[in-house]
Protein backbone atom coordinates (compact mmCIF):
# COMPACT_ATOMS: atom_id res chain seq x y z
CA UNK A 1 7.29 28.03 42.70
CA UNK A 2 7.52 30.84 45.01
CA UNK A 3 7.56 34.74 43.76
CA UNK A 4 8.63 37.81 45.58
CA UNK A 5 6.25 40.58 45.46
CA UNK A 6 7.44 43.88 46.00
CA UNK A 7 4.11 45.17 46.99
CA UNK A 8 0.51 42.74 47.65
CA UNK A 9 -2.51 45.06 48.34
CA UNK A 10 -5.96 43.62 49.68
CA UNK A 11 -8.48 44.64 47.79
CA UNK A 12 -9.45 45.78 44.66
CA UNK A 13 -11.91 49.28 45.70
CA UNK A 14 -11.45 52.58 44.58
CA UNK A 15 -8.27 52.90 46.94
CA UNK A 16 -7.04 49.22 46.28
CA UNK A 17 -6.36 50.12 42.13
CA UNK A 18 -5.50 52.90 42.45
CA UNK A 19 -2.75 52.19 44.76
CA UNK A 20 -1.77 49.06 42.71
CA UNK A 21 -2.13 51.76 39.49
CA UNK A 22 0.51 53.86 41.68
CA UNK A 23 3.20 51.30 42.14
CA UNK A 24 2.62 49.06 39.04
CA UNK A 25 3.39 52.31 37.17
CA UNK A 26 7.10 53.02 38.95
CA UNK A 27 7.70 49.75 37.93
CA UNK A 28 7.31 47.23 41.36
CA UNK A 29 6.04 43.79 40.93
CA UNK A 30 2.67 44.08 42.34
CA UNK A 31 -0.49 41.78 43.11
CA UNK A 32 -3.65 42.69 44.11
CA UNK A 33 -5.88 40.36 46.45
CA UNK A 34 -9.69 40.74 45.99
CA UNK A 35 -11.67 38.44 48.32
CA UNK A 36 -14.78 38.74 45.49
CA UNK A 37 -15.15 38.71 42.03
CA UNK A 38 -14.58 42.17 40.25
CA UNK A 39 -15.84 44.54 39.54
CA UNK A 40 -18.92 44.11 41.58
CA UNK A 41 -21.48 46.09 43.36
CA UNK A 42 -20.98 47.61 46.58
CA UNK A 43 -22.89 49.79 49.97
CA UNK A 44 -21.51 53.11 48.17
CA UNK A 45 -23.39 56.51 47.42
CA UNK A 46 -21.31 56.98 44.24
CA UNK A 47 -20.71 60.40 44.40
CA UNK A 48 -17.22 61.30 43.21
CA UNK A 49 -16.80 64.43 45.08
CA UNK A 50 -14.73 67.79 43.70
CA UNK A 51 -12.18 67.49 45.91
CA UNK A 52 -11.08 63.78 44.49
CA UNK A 53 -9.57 65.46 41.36
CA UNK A 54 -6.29 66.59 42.32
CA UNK A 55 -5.55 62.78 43.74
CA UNK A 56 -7.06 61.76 40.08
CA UNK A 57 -4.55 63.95 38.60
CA UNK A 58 -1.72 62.97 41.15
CA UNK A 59 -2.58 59.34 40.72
CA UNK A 60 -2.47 59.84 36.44
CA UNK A 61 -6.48 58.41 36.25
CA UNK A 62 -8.09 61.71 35.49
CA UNK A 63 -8.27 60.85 31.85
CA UNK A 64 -9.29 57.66 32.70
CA UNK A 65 -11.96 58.48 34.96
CA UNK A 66 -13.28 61.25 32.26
CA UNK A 67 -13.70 58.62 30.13
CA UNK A 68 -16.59 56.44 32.05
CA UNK A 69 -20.39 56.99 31.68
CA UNK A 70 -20.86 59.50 34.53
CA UNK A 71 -23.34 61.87 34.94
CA UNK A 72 -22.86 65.78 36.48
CA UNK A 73 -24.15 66.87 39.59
CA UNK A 74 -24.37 70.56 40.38
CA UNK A 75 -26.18 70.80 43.99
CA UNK A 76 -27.31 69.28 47.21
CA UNK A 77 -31.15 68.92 48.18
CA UNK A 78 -31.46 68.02 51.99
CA UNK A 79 -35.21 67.24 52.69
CA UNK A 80 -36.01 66.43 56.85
CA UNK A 81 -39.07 64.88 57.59
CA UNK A 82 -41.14 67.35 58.44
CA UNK A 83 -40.75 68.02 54.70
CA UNK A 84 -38.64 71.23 55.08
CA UNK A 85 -36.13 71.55 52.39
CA UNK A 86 -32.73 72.90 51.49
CA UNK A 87 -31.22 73.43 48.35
CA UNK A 88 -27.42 74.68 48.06
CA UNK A 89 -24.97 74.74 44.63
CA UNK A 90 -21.84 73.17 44.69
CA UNK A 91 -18.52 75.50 43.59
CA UNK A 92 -17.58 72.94 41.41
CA UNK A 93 -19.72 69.94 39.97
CA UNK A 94 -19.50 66.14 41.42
CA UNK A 95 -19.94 63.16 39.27
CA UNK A 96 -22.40 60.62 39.52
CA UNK A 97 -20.77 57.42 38.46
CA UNK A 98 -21.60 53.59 39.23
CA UNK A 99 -19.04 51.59 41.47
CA UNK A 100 -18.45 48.73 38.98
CA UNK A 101 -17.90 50.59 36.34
CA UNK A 102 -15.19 52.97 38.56
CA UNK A 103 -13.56 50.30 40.05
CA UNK A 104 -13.49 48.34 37.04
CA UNK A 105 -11.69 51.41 34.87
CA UNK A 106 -9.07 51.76 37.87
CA UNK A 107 -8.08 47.77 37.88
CA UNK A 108 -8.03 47.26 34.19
CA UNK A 109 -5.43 50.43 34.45
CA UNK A 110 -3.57 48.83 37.08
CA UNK A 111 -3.57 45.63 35.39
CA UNK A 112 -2.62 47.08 31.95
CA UNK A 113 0.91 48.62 33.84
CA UNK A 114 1.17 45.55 34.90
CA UNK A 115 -0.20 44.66 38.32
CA UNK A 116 -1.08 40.81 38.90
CA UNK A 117 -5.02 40.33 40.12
CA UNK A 118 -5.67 37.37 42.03
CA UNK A 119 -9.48 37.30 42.85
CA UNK A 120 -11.84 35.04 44.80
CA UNK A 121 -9.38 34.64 47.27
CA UNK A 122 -9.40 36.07 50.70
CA UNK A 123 -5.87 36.74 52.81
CA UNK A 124 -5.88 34.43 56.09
CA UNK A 125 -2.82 36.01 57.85
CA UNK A 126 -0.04 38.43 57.32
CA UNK A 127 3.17 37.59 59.33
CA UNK A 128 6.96 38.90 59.15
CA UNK A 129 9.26 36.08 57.89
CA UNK A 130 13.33 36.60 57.08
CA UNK A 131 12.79 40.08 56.24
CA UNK A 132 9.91 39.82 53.99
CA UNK A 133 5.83 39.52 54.68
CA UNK A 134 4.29 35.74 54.24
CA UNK A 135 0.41 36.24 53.17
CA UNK A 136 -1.35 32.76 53.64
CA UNK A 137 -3.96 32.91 51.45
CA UNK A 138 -6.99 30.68 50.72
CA UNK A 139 -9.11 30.76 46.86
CA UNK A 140 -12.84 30.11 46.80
CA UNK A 141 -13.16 28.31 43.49
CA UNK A 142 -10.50 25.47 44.94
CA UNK A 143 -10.32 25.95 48.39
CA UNK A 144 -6.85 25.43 48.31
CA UNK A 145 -4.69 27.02 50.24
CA UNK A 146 -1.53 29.29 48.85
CA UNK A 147 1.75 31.47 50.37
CA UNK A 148 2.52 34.84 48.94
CA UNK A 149 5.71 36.99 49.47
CA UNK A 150 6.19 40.76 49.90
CA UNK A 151 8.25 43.33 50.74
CA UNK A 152 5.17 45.19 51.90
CA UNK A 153 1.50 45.07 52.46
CA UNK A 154 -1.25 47.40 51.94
CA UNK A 155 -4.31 47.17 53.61
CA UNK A 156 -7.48 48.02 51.42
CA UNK A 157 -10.52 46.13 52.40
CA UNK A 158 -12.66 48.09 53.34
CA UNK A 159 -14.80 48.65 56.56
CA UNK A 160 -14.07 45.42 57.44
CA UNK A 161 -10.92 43.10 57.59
CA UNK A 162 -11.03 39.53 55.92
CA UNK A 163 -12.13 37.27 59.18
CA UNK A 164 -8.93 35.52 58.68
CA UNK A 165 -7.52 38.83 60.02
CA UNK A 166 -8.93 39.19 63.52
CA UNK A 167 -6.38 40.16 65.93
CA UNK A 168 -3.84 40.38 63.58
CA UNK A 169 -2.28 43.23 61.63
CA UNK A 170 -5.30 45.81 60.40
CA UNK A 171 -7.94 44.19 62.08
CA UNK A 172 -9.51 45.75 65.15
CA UNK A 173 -11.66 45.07 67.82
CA UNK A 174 -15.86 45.24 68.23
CA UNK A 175 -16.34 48.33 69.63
CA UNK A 176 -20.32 48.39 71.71
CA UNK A 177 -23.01 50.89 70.07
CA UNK A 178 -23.35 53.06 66.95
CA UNK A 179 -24.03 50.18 64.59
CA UNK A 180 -25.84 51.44 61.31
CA UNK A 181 -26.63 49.30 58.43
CA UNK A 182 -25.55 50.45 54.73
CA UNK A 183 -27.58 49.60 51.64
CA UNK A 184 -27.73 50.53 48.28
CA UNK A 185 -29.76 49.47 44.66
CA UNK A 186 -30.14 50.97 41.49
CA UNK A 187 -33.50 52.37 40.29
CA UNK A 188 -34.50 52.48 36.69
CA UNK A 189 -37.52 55.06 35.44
CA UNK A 190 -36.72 58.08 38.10
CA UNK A 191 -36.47 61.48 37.18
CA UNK A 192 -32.69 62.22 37.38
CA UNK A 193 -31.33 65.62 38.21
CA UNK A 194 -28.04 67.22 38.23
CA UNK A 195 -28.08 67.13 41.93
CA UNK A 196 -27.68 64.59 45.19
CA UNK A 197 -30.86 64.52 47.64
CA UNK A 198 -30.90 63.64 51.13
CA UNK A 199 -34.11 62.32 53.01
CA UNK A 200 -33.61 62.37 56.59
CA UNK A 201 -35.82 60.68 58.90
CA UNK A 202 -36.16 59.05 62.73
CA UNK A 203 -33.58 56.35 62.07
CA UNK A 204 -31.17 57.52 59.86
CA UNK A 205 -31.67 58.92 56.22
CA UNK A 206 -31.57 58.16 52.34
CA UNK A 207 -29.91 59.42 49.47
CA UNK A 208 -30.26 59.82 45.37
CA UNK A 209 -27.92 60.37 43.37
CA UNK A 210 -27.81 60.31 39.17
CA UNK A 211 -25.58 57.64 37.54
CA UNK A 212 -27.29 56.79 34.00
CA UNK A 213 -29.93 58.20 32.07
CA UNK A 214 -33.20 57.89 34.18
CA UNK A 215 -31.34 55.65 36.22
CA UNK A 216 -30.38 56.75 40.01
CA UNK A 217 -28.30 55.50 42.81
CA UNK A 218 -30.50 54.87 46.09
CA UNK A 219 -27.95 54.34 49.22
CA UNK A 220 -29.05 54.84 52.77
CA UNK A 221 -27.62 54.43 56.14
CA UNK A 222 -29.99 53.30 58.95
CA UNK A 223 -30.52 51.77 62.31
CA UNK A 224 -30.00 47.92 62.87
CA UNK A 225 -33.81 47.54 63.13
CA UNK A 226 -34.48 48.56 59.68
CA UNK A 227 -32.99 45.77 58.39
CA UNK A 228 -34.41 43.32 60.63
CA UNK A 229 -38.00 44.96 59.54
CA UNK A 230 -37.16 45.21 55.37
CA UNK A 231 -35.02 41.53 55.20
CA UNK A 232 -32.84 41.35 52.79
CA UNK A 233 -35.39 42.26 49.92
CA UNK A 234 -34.53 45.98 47.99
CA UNK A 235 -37.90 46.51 47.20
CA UNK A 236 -38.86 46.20 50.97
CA UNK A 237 -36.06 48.67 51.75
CA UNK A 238 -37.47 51.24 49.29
CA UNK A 239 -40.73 50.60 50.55
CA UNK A 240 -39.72 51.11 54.17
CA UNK A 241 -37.48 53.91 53.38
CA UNK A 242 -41.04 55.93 51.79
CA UNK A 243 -42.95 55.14 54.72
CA UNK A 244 -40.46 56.58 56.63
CA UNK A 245 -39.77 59.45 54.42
CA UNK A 246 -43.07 60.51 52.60
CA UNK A 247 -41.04 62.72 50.04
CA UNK A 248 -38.89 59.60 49.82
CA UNK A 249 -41.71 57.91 48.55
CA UNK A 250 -43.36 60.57 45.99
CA UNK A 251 -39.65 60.58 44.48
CA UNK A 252 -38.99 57.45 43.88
CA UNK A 253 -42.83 56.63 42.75
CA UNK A 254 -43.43 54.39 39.48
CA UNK A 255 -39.60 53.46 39.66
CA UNK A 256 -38.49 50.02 39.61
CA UNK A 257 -35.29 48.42 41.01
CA UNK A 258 -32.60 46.99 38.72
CA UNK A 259 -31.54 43.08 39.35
CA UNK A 260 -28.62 42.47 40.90
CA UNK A 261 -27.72 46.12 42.06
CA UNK A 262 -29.42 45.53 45.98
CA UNK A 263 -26.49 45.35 48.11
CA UNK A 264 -26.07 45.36 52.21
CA UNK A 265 -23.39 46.07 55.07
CA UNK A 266 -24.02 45.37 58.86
CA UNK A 267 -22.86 47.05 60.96
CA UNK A 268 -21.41 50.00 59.86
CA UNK A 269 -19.36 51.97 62.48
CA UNK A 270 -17.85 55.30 62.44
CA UNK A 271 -16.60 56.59 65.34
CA UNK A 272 -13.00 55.99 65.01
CA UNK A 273 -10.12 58.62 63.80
CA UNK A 274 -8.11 57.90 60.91
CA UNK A 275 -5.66 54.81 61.40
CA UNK A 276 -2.77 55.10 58.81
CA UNK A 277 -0.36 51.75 60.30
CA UNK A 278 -1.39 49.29 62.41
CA UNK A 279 1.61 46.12 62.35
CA UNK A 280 2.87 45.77 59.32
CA UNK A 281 0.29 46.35 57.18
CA UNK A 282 -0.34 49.91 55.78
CA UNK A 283 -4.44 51.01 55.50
CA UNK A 284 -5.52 53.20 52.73
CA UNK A 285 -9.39 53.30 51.55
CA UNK A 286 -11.96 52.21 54.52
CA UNK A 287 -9.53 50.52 55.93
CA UNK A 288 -7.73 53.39 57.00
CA UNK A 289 -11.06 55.62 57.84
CA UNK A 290 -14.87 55.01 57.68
CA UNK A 291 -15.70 58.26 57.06
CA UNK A 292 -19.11 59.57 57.75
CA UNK A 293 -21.32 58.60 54.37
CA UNK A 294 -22.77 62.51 54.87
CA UNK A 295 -19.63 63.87 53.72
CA UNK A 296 -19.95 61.99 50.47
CA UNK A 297 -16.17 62.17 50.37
CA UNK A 298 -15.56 58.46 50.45
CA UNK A 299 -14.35 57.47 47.50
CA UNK A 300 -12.22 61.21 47.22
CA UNK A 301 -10.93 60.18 50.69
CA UNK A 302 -9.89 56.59 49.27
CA UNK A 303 -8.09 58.26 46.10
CA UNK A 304 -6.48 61.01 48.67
CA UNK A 305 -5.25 57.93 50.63
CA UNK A 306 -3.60 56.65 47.78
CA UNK A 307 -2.08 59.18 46.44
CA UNK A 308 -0.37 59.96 50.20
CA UNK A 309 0.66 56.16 50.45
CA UNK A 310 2.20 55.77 46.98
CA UNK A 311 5.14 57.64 47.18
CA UNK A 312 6.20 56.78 50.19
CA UNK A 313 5.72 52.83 49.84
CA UNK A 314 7.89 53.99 46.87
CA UNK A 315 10.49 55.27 49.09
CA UNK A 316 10.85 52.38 51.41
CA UNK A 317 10.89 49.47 48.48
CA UNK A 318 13.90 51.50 47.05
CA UNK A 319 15.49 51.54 50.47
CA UNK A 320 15.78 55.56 51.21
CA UNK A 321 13.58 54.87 54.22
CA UNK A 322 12.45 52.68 56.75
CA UNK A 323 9.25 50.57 57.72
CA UNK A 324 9.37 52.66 60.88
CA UNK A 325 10.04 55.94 58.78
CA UNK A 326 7.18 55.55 56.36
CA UNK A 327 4.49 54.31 59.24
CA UNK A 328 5.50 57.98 60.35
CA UNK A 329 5.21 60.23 57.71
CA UNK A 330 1.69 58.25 56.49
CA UNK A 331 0.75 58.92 60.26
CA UNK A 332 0.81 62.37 60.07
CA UNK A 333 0.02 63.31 56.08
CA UNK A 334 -3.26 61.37 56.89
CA UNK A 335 -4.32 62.42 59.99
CA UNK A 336 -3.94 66.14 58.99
CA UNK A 337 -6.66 66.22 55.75
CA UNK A 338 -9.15 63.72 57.67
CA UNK A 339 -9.66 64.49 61.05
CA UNK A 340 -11.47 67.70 60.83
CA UNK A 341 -14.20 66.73 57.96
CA UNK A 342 -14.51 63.09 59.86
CA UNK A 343 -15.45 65.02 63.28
CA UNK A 344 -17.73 67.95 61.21
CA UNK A 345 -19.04 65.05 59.28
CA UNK A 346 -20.24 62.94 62.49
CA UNK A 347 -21.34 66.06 64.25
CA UNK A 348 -23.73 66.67 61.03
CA UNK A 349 -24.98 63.70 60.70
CA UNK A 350 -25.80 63.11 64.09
CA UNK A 351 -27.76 66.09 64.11
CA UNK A 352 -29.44 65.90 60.93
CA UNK A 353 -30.61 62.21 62.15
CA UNK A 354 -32.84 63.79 64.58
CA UNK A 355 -36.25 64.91 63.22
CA UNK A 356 -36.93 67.91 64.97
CA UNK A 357 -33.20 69.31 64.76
CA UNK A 358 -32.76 68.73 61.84
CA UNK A 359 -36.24 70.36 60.70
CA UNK A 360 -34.73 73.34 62.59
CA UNK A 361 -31.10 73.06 61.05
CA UNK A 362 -32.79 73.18 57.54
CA UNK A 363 -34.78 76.12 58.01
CA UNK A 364 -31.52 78.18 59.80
CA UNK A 365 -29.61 76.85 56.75
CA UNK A 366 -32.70 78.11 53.96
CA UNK A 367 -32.32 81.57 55.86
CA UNK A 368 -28.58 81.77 56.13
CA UNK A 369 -27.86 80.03 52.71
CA UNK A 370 -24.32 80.97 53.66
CA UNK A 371 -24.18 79.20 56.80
CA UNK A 372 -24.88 75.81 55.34
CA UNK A 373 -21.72 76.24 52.66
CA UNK A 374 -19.84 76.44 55.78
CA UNK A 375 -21.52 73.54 57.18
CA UNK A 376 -20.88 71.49 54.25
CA UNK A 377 -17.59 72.85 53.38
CA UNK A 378 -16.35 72.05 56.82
CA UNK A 379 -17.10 67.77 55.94
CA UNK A 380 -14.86 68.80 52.26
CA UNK A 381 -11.31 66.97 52.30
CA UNK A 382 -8.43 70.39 52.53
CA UNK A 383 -6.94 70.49 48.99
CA UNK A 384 -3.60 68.78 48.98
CA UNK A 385 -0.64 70.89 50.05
CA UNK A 386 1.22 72.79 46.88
CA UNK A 387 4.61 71.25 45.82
CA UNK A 388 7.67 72.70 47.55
């Protein structure tokens, strides 16, 4: 039997439930696609960034988020590989939190207003029909093949659109060059400490962050041929990531990597601007922005997305705007917060990926402490503008 949605949102990520948490809670019949099971693993450095709490507390999860095992951290180590190192508080502290269990917190919220979850199923093709959106949709555990109804779409799947999607509505083309590979894996037996550390070497660079008690989030972003030298083993990625990074591999020493935490993304671009509308099919999340993974703003640029969306997909399904009125405003509320830490962010991280700059980029920033604040503060999301 066929059912209206008012509002079907690929994806299930940080930005995906929220968004569904959004417009579940003003009361519009709402689905959420999820091409994988949930909650699940993912390429993330799982650092929930200050600047994500005022979209928490927009969004209503700030209790909810309070409530997960996280862990606190107060400061950011950046070690280059000549061994230099810089160490710089943060004005407020960060969290430290595993993806599952975020993403899992935001869905069951989502679900528990009311939003509908349909997982293992990945969307094939989003086209207008009779005034309404027609999602063909196909499930993994039957392969059979389904048609869903909305009044509107929301694009949340990350870096990359469901192949169903090429050259149709959020989907974009290869672009040549700049492809980095993404991993992450959880290590059990490390030292933890209240900060995030960066390990920079020729090639790209590796971070740690604290999500459990003596348990750490390892994520790194690298060139293609690291892969192709590690395979798709973690423990070969941790052992090529210490050869490459010597204080790398004193940190991480007598550690062991937890089952089923090793996850991978190829290739992993980020040279594009923010990209609010594309057909008919508003992006929030990754799929509006890859931002660069040095700003550590992802997930606080996913929630930020969100909370920009919400209201006005609110404002369209109750008919005080148009399609064409709400591609406009999202246009320009998210172009103005991302482009300048997206542009700082690239800048940084191109520089830092260069030994001998960024040897020399430490040191100016251990003798100017006060010149790398401005350095990182310029990669920080703006905080949202004050209520009129």
């Amino acid at each position: 039997m066929e059912r209206l949605y008012d509002a079907v949102i690929l994806g299930a990520g940080v930005a995906g439930s929220a968004m569904a948490h959004a417009l579940a809670g003003r009361g519009w019949r709402t689905l959420v696609v999820e091409r994988g099971g949930t909650p699940r693993h993912k390429v993330c450095g799982e650092f929930l960034s200050p600047e994500s709490r005022s979209s928490l507390n927009a969004l209503g999860l700030d209790e909810i988020v309070g409530r997960l095992p996280a862990c606190p951290i107060e400061a950011v180590r950046i070690v280059a590989a000549s061994g230099r190192q810089l160490r710089f508080g943060l004005t407020e502290p960060a969290l430290g939190v595993s993806r599952p269990e975020l993403d899992g917190a935001l869905l069951r919220s989502a679900r528990e207003r009311g939003a509908e979850l349909l997982d293992e199923t990945t969307a094939l093709s989003v086209a207008p029909e009779g005034g309404r959106l027609r999602i063909e949709a196909r499930g993994r555990r039957d392969a059979g093949e389904r048609t869903l109804y909305a009044r509107a779409v929301i694009g949340a799947w990350g870096r990359r659109a469901p192949a169903g999607l090429a050259g149709q509505a959020g989907a974009r083309p290869r672009q040549a060059g700049g492809e980095r590979v993404g991993w992450k894996v959880h290590l059990e037996g490390v030292r933890t400490e209240p900060e995030v550390e960066l390990y920079f070497f020729a090639g790209g660079y590796v971070g740690i962050a604290p999500v459990g008690e003596q348990t750490a989030n390892v994520a790194a972003l690298v060139d293609a041929a690291f892969l192709r030298e590690a395979g798709a083993d973690p423990r070969e990625w941790l052992r090529l990531a210490a050869a490459r990074s010597p204080a790398f591999g004193r940190r991480i020493a007598g550690s062991r990597a937890v089952a089923g935490t090793g996850k991978a993304v190829a290739p992993v671009r980020i040279g594009r601007g923010p990209r609010a509308w594309e057909g008919r099919v508003a992006l929030i999340g990754d799929a509006a922005m890859v931002v660069p993974p040095l700003c550590g703003d992802g997930m606080a640029m996913a929630l930020r997305s969100a909370e920009l969306c919400a209201p006005l997909a609110d404002e369209y399904l109750r008919g005080r705007s148009s399609l064409e009125q709400w591609g406009r405003a999202y246009e320009e509320a998210l172009r103005k917060p991302f482009a300048d830490p997206a542009r700082w962010g690239r800048l940084l991280q191109t520089a830092l990926g260069r030994p001998a700059l960024a040897s020399l980029l430490v040191g100016l920033g251990g003798a100017a402490p006060e010149l790398a604040r401005r350095a990182f503060r310029a990669t920080r999301l703006p905080p949202p503008p004050s209520p009129r």
